[in-house]
Protein backbone atom coordinates (compact mmCIF):
# COMPACT_ATOMS: atom_id res chain seq x y z
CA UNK A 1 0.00 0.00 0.00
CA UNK A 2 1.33 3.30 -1.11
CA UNK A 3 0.75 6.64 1.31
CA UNK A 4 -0.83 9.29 0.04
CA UNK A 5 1.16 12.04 -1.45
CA UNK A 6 2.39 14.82 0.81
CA UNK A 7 1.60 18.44 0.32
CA UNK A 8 4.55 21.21 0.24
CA UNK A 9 3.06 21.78 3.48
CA UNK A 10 3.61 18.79 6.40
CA UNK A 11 0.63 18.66 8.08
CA UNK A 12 -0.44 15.58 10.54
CA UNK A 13 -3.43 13.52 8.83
CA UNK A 14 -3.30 11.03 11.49
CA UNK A 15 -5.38 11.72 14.93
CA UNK A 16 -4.60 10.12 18.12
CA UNK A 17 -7.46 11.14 20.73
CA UNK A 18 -7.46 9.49 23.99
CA UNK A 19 -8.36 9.07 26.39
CA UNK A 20 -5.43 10.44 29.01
CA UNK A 21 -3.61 7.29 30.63
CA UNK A 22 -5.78 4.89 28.17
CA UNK A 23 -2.43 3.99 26.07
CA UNK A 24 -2.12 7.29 23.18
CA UNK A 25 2.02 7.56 24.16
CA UNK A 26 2.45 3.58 23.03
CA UNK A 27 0.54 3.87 20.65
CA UNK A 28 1.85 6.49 18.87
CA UNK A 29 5.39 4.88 19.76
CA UNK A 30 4.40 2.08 17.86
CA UNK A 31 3.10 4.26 15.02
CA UNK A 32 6.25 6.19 14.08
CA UNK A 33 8.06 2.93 14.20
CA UNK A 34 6.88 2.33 10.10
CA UNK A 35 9.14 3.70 7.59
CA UNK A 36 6.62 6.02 6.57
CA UNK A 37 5.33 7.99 9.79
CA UNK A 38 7.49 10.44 11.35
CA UNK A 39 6.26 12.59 14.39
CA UNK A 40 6.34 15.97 14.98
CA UNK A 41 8.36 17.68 17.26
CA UNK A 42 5.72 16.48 20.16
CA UNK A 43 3.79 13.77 21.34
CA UNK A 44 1.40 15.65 22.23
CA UNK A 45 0.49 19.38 20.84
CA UNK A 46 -3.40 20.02 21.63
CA UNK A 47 -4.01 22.24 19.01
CA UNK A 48 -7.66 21.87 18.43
CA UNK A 49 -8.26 21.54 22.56
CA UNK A 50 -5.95 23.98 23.91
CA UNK A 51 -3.61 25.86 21.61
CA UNK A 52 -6.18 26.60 18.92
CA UNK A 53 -6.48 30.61 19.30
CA UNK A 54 -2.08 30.38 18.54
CA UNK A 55 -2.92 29.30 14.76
CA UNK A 56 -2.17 27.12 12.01
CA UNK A 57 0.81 28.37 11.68
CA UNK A 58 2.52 27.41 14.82
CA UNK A 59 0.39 24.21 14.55
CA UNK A 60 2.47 23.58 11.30
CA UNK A 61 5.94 24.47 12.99
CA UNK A 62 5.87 21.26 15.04
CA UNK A 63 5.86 19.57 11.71
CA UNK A 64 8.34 21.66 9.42
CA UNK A 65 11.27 18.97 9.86
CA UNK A 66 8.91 16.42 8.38
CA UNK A 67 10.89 14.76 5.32
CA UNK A 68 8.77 15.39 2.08
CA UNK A 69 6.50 12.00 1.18
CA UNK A 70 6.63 11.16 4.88
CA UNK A 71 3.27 10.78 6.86
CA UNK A 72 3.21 12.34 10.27
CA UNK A 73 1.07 12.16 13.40
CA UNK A 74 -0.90 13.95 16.19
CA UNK A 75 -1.40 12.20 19.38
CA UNK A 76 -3.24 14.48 21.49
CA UNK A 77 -5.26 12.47 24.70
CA UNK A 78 -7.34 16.39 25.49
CA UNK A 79 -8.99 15.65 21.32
CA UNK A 80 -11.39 13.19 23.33
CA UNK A 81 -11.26 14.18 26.89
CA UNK A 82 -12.43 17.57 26.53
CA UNK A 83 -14.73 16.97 23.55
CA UNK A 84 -17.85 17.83 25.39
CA UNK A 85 -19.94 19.16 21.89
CA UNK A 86 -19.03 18.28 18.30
CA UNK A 87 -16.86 21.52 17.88
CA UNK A 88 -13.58 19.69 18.75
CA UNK A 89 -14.27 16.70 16.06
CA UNK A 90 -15.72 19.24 13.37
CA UNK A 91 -12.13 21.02 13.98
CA UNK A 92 -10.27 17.89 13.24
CA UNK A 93 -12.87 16.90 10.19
CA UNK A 94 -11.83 20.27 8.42
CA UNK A 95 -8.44 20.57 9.04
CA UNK A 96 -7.10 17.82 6.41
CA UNK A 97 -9.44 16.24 3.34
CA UNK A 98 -9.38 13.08 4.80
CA UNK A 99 -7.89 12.65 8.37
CA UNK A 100 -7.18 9.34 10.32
CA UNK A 101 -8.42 9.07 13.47
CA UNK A 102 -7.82 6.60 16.45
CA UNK A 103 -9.71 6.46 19.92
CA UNK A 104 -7.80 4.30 22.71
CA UNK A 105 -9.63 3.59 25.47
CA UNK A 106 -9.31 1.38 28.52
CA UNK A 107 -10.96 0.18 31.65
CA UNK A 108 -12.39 3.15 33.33
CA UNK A 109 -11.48 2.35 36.72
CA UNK A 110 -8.28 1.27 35.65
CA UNK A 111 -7.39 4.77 33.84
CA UNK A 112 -8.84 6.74 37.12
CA UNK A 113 -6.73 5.09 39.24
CA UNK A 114 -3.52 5.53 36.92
CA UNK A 115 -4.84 9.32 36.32
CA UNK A 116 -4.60 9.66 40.23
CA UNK A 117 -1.35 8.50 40.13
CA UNK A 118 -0.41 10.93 37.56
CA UNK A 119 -1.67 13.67 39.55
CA UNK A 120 0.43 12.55 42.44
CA UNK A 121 4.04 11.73 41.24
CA UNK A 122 4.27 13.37 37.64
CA UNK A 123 2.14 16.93 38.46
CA UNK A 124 3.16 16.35 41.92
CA UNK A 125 -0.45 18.50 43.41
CA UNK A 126 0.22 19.44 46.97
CA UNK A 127 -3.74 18.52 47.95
CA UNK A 128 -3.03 15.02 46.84
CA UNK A 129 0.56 14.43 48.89
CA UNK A 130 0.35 11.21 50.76
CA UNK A 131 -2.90 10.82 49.64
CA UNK A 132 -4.10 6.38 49.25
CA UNK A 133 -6.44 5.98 46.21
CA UNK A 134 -8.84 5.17 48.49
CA UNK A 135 -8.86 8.29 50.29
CA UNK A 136 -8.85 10.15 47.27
CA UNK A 137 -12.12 8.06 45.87
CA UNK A 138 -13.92 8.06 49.05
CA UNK A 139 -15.22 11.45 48.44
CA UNK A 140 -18.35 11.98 47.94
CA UNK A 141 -18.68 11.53 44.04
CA UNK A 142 -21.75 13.68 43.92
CA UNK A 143 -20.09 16.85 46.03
CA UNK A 144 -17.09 16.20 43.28
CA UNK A 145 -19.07 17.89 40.99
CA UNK A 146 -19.56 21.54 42.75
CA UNK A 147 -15.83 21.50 43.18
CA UNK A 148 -16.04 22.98 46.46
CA UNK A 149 -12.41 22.67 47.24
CA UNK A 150 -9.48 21.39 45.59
CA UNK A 151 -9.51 17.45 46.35
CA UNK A 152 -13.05 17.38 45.21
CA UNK A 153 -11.73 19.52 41.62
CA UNK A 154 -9.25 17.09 40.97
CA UNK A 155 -11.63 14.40 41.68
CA UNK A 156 -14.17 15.71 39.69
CA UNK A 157 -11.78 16.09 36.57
CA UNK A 158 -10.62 12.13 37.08
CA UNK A 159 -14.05 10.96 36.79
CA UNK A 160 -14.92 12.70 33.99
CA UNK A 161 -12.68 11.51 31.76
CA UNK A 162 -13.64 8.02 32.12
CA UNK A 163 -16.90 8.59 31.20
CA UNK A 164 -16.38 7.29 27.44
CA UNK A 165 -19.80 6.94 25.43
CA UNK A 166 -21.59 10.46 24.75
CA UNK A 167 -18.16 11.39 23.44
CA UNK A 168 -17.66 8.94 21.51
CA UNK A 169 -21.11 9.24 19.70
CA UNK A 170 -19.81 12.54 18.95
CA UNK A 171 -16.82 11.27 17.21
CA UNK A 172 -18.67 8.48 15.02
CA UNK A 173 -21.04 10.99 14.01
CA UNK A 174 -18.35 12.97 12.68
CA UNK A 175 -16.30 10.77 10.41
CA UNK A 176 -17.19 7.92 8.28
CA UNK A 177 -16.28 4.73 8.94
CA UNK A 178 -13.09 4.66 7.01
CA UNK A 179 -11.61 7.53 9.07
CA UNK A 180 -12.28 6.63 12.80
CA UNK A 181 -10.92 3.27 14.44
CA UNK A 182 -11.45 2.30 17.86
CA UNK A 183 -9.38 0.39 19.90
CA UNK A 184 -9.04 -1.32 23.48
CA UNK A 185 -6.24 -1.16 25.43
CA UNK A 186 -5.94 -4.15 26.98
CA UNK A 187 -6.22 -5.94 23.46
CA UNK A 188 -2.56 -3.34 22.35
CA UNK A 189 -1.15 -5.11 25.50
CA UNK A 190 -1.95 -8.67 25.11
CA UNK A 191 -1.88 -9.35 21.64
CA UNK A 192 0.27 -5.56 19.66
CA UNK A 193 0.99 -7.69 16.43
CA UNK A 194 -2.71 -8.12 15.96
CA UNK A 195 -4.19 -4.86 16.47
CA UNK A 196 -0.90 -3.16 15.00
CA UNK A 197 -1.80 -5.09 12.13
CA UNK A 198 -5.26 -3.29 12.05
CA UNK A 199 -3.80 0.19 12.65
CA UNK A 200 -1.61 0.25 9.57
CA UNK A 201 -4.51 -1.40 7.44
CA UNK A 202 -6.74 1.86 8.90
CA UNK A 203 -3.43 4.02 7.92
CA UNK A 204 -3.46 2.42 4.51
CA UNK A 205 0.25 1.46 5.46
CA UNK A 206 1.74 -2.26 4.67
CA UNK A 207 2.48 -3.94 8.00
CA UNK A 208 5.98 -3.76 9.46
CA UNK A 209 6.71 -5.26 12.50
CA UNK A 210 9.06 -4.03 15.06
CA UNK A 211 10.43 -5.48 18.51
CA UNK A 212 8.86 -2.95 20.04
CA UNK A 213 5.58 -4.27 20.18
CA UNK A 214 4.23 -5.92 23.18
CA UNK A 215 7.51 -4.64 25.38
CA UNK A 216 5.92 -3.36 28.59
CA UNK A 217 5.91 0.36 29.76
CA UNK A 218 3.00 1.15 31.07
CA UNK A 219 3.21 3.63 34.02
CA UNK A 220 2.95 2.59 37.73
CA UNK A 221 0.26 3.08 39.93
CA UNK A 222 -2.78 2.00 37.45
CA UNK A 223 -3.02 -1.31 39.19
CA UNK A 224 -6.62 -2.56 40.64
CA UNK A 225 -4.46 -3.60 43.39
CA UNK A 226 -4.23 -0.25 44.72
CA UNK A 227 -7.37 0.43 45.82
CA UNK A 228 -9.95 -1.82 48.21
CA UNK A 229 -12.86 -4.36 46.85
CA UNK A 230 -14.94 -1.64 48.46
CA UNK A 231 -13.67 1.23 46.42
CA UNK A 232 -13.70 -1.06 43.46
CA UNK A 233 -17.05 -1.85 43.32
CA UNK A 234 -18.16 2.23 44.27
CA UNK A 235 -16.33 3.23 40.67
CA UNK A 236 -17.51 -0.07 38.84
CA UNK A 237 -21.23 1.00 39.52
CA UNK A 238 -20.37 4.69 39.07
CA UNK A 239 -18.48 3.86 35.47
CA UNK A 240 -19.72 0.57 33.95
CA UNK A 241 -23.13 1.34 32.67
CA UNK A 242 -21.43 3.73 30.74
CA UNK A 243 -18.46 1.79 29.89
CA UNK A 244 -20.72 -1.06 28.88
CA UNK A 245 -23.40 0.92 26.98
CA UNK A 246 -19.77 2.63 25.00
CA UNK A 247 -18.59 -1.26 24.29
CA UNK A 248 -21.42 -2.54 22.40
CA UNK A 249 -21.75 1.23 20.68
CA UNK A 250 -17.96 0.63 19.83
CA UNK A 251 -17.83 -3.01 18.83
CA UNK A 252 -15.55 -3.91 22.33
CA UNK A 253 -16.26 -6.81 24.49
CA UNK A 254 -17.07 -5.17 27.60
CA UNK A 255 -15.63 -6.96 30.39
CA UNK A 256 -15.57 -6.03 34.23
CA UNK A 257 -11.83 -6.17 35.62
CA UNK A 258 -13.09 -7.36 38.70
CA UNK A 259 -11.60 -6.58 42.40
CA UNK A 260 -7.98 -7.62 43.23
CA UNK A 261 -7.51 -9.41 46.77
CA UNK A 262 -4.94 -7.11 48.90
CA UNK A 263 -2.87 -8.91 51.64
CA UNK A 264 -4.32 -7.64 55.47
C-alpha cells in the first residue's frame, strides 16, 4: 500500500485522541516505528483543545522537519477528553481532506486510578501528597461535581474523563467509517501484532513489525491492586453502565476487571 502524497506543506493527517492514561504515548510509539510515519516535534500538541487561538501556523511548525512524502502524526489524549460538543471533532474533520483518526480507550477504573497516580508523582499536586487511592475516591462523588475545594476539583476532573460513550457518539457521528478506528487497550497489550496489524490497514500502510511491540511500559500506579474491593465496586457502579453501553456502541467486548484481593 502506497501513502498518500504529501503536500509542500507537512501537516499531521493522522489523529490520536485518547483518552489520558488509556495507552495514546504507546501507541503512537508504535506508530512512528513504520518507515513512513514520522512525528512531529511532540507527542502531544493540543491544538484543536488547547492551543487553537495560537494558529495554524505554529500548529504547522511542530511539523516543518517532516521529510517530504513522509506521513506524520498527532497524538493528542485532550482531542477526546475535553470533547464535550461536536466543535472539537468538526475542527479535526476540516483541518485535512481526509484525516485518520484513532480512539484508545481502557478500563475506566483502571485509567482513574492511573490518572490519580499521575496527579500525584508526575504533576506532583500538593492537595493530593500522601494521599491512598482510596482516600482520594472516598469522596463523595456527587459533592465532586460543585468543586467545592481542591480534592473534590481534581476528583471531579478524574471521573470525567472516564466517562467514554456520549463522546464517543460525537466522534462516530463525525467521520465515516473509514476515518475513525477504535481500539481497546488491553487488546494493544496482550496481543500488539494483531491490532498493530489493524492500525496500519486503517493508515493504509503495509504492516511492518518491530520489537517494540508488546515490550511493557506502562506507568505505575494504574493497578486494581491499589485500591480496596470496596472502592472497586463504588467506581464499577459509578463507570460501567457507561463503559458497557460505549462497548457494544464501539464493537468492544465489555468486560468487568473485577476486584484484586490485597494482603491484610
Amino acid at each position: 500500500m502506497n501513502a498518500p502524497t504529501s503536500t509542500a506543506s507537512p501537516r499531521p493527517d493522522i489523529f490520536i485522541t485518547g483518552v489520558m492514561k488509556g495507552g495514546t504515548t504507546i501507541l503512537h510509539d508504535y506508530i512512528c516505528t513504520h518507515s513512513q510515519v514520522v512525528s512531529g516535534s511532540l507527542k502531544e500538541i493540543h491544538y484543536f483543545s488547547l492551543n487553537y487561538d495560537k494558529g495554524r501556523d505554529w500548529y504547522h511548525e511542530h511539523f516543518r522537519d517532516v521529510p517530504a512524502g513522509k506521513r506524520t502524526i498527532d497524538a493528542s489524549p485532550t482531542y477526546f477528553d475535553v470533547a464535550n460538543t461536536a466543535l472539537l471533532p468538526k475542527l479535526i474533520r476540516g483541518y485535512i481532506a481526509d484525516p485518520r483518526v484513532i480512539l484508545i480507550t481502557r478500563d475506566p477504573i483502571e485509567r482513574a486510578i492511573s490518572h490519580f497516580t499521575h496527579l500525584q508523582k508526575v504533576n506532583k499536586v500538593d492537595c493530593l501528597e500522601g494521599m491512598q487511592a482510596d482516600e482520594f475516591f472516598s469522596r463523595s462523588f456527587g459533592q465532586a461535581y460543585g468543586q467545592t475545594d481542591d480534592v473534590l476539583m481534581y476528583l471531579n476532573l478524574v471521573l470525567s474523563f472516564s466517562f467514554y460513550y456520549r463522546r464517543f457518539v460525537t466522534y462516530r457521528q463525525q467521520f465515516e467509517a473509514s476515518q475513525f478506528l477504535v481500539l481497546d487497550n488491553n487488546n494493544l497489550r496482550t496481543d500488539p501484532k494483531a491490532v498493530m496489524g489493524r492500525v496500519f490497514d486503517f493508515l493504509n500502510l503495509d504492516y511492518q513489525h518491530h520489537k517494540s511491540f508488546g515490550v511493557v511500559s506502562y506507568s505505575n500506579g494504574s493497578s486494581l491492586g491499589n485500591i480496596s474491593s470496596q472502592t472497586y465496586h463504588r467506581l464499577a457502579e459509578l463507570f460501567y453502565p457507561d463503559y458497557e453501553k460505549y462497548c457494544h456502541q464501539a464493537s468492544i467486548k465489555f468486560v468487568e476487571a473485577g476486584p484484586v484481593s490485597r494482603a491484610a
